[in-house]
Protein backbone atom coordinates (compact mmCIF):
# COMPACT_ATOMS: atom_id res chain seq x y z
CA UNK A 1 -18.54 -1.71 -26.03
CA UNK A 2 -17.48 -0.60 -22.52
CA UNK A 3 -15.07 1.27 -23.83
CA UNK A 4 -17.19 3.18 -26.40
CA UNK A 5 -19.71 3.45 -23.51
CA UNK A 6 -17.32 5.57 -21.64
CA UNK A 7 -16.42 7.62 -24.10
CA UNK A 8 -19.19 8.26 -24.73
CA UNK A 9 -20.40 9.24 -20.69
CA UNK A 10 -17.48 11.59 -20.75
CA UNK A 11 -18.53 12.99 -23.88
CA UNK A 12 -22.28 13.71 -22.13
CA UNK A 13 -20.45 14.34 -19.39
CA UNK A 14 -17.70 17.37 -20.50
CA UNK A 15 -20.98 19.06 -22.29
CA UNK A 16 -23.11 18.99 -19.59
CA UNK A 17 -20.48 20.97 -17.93
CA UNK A 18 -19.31 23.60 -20.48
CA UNK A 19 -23.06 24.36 -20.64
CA UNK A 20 -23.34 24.78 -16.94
CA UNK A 21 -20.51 26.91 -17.14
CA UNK A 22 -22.10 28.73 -20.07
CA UNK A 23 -25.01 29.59 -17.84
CA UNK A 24 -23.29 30.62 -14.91
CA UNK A 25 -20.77 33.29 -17.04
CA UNK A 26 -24.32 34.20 -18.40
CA UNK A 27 -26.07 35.11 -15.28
CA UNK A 28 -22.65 36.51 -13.63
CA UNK A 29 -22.88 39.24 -16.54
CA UNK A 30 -26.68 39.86 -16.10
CA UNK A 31 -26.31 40.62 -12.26
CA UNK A 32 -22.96 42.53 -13.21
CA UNK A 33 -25.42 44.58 -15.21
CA UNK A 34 -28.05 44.91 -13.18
CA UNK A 35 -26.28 46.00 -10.00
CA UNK A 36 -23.66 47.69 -11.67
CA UNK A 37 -21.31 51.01 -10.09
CA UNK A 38 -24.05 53.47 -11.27
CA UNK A 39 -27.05 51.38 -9.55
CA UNK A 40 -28.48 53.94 -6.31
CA UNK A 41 -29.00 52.71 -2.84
CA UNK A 42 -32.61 51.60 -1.58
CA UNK A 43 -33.32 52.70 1.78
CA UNK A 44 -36.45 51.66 3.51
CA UNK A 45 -37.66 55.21 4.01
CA UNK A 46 -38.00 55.40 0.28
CA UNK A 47 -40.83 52.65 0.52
CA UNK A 48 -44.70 54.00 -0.89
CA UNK A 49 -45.93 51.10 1.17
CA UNK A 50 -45.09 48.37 3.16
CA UNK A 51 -45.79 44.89 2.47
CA UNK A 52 -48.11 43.85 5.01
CA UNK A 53 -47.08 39.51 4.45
CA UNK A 54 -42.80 40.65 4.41
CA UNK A 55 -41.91 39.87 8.00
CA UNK A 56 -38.51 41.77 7.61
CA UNK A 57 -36.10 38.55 6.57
């Protein structure tokens, strides 16, 4: 039964971290995507309004 119990906690184990993995690949390519080559820089001056509660962090 040990044995089978093992095998069974690597099992768990090697899916928990190919999902992980699947995840992280996943949100690599969504931030790839979102601040891709083409993506403009932000300047401060470009601002409508400043956010009175954002203490500049």
């Amino acid at each position: 039964m040990e044995v089978v119990g093992a095998l069974i906690e690597k099992y768990e184990s090697e899916q928990e971290s190919t999902e992980r993995e699947s995840w992280y690949r996943l949100s690599m390519q969504m931030l790839a995507r979102a601040y891709g080559e083409d993506e403009p820089e932000y300047t401060t001056d470009m601002l409508k309004w400043v956010n009175p509660d954002y203490e500049g962090k």
